[in-house]
Protein backbone atom coordinates (compact mmCIF):
# COMPACT_ATOMS: atom_id res chain seq x y z
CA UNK A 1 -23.21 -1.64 -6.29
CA UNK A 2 -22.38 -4.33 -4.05
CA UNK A 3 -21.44 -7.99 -4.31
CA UNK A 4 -24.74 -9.22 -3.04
CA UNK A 5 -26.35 -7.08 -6.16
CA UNK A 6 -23.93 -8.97 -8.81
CA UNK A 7 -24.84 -12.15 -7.02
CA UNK A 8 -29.20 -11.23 -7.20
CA UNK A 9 -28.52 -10.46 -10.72
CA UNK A 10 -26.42 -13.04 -12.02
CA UNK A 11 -28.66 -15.71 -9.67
CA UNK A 12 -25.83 -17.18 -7.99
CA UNK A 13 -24.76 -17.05 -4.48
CA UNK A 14 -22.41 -14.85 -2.79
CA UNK A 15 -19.64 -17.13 -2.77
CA UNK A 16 -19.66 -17.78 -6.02
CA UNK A 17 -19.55 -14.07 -7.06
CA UNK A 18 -16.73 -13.61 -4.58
CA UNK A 19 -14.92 -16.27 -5.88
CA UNK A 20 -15.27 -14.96 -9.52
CA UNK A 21 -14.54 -11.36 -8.86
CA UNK A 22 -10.94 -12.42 -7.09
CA UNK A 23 -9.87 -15.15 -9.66
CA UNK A 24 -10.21 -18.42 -7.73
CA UNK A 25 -11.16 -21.74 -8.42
CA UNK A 26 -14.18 -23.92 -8.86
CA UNK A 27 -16.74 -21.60 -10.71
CA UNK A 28 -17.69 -23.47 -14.05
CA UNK A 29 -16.98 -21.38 -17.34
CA UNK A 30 -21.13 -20.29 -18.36
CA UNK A 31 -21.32 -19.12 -14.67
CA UNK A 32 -18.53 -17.09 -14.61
CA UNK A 33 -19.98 -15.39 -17.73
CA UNK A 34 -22.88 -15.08 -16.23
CA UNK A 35 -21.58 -13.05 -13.49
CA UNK A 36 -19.01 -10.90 -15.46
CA UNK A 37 -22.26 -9.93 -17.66
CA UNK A 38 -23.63 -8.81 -14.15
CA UNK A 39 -20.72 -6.70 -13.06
CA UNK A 40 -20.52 -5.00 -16.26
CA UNK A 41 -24.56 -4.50 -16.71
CA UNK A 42 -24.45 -3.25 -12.75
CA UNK A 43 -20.87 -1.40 -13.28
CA UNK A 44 -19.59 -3.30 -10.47
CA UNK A 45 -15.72 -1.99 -9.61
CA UNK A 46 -14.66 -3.71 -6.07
CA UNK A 47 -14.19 -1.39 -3.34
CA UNK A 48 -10.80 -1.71 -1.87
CA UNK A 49 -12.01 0.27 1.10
CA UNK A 50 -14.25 -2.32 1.85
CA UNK A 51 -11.63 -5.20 1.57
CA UNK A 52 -9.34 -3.61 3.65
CA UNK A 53 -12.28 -3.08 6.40
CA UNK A 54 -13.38 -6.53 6.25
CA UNK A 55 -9.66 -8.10 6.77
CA UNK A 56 -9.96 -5.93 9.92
CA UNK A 57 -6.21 -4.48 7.85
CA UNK A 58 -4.39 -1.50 7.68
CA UNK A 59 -1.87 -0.35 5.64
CA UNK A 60 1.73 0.52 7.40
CA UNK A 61 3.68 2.89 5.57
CA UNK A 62 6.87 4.94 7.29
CA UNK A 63 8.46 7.98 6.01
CA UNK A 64 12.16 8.33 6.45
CA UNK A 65 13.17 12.43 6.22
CA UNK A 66 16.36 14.07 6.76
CA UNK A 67 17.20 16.33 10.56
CA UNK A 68 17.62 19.21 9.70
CA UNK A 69 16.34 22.83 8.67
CA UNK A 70 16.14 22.85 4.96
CA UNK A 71 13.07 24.61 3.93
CA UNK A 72 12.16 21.90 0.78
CA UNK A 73 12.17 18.77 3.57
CA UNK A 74 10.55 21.17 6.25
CA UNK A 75 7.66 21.72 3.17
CA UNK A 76 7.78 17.59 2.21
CA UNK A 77 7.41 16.90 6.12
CA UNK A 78 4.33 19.02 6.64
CA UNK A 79 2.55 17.72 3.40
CA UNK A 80 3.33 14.26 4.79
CA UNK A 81 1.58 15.13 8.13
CA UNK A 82 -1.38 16.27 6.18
CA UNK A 83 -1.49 13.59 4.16
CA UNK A 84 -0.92 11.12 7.15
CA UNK A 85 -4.14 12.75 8.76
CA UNK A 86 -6.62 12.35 5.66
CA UNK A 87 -5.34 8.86 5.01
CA UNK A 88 -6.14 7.49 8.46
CA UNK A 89 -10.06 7.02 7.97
CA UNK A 90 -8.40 4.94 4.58
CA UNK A 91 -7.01 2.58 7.32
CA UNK A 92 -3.56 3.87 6.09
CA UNK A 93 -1.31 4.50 8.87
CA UNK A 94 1.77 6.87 7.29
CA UNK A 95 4.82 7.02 10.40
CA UNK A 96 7.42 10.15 9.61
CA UNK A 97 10.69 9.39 11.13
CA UNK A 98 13.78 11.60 11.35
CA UNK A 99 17.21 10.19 10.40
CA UNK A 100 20.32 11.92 9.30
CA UNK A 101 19.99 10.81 5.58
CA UNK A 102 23.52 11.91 4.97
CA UNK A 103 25.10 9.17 7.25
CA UNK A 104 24.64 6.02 4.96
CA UNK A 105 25.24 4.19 8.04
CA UNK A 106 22.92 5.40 9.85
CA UNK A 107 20.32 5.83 7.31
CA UNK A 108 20.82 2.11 6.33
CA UNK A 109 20.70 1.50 10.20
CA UNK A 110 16.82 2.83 10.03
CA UNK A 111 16.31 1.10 7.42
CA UNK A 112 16.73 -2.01 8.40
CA UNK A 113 15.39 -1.62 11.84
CA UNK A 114 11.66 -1.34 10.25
CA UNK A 115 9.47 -4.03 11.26
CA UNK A 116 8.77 -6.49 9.15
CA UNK A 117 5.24 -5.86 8.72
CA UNK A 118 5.72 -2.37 7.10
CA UNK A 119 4.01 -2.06 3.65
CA UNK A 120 6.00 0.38 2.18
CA UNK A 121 8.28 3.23 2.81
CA UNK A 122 9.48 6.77 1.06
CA UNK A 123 13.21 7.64 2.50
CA UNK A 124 15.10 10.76 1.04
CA UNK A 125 18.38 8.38 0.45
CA UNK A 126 21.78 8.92 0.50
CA UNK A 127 23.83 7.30 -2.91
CA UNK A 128 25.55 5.00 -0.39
CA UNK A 129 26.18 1.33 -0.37
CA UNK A 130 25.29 0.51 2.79
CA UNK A 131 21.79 2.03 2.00
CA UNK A 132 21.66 0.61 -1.46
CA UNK A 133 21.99 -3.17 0.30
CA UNK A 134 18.98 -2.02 2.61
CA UNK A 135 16.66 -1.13 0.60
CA UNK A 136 17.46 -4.41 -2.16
CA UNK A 137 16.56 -6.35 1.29
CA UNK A 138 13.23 -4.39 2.07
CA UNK A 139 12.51 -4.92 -1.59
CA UNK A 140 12.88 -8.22 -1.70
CA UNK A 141 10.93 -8.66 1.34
CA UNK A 142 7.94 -7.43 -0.74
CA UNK A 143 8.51 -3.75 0.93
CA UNK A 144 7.53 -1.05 -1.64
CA UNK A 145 10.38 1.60 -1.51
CA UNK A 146 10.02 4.88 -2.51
CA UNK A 147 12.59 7.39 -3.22
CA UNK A 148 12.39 10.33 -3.23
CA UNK A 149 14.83 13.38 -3.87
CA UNK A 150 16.91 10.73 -4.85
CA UNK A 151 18.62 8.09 -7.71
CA UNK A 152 19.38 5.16 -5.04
C-alpha cells in the first residue's frame, strides 16, 4: 500500500494524507478520521525505506574496534563487514575503524574526531574518563552510542 492508495480511499489529496500520517498541522479532526480509517482498512505501515530514498538520505554509522589479534573482536569485525555490505542497498553506510580501545586517550581522541554528521556509533570502550566525557558529548549531540563489550 502506498500513500496515494490511503489518499484514493479516504478521498483526500496527497498532502493531506502526508500530513496526517507524520503528525502535522492543519488537517481538520473528521478528516483525519477519515484517513486513519483508510490506513487501517488498507493496512497502511509507512515505509521507512522509502523516506529515506526520497530525502535523497543515508544513514552514517561508524564502528570503533580494538587493534589487535583477539579472536572475539577479529569474529565482531567480520560480522560488522557483513553486515556493512547487506545494509548498503538500506542506504546505511556502517564505517569500521581501528583504535587502541585500551588508551582512553586515544580512544576518546577518535571519538571526538567523528564528524558531526554521524548518526550513530558502536565503540568497544575503555572504563576511562576521558572516554566517558566523549561519548556524554556525542550523546548530547543527538549521536546514538552503542557499547558494546562494555559498562561505559
Amino acid at each position: 500500500m502506498t500513500l496515494e492508495d490511503v489518499a484514493r480511499e479516504a478521498g483526500v489529496s496527497l498532502a493531506t494524507v502526508d500530513r496526517v500520517v507524520n503528525g502535522r498541522n492543519g488537517v481538520h479532526a473528521r478528516t483525519i478520521e477519515r484517513v486513519n480509517a483508510a490506513i487501517k482498512l488498507l493496512g497502511f505501515h509507512p515505509d521507512q525505506h522509502a523516506s529515506r530514498l526520497a530525502r535523497g538520505r543515508d544513514y552514517d554509522f561508524r564502528i570503533i574496534l580494538p587493534t589487535g589479534e583477539n579472536e572475539f573482536m577479529q569474529a565482531l569485525d567480520a560480522e560488522f563487514r557483513a553486515t556493512r555490505e547487506r545494509q548498503l542497498q538500506e542506504r546505511v553506510r556502517l564505517s569500521i575503524q581501528y583504535v587502541d580501545t585500551f588508551d582512553g586517550e586515544a580512544l576518546a581522541a577518535a571519538l571526538e574526531r567523528l564528524p558531526s554528521s554521524i548518526d550513530g556509533v558502536a565503540v568497544v570502550a575503555l572504563d576511562h574518563p576521558a572516554v566517558t566525557e566523549a561519548i556524554n558529548a556525542l550523546a548530547d549531540r543527538g549521536v546514538v552510542v552503542l557499547t558494546l563489550v562494555s559498562d561505559v
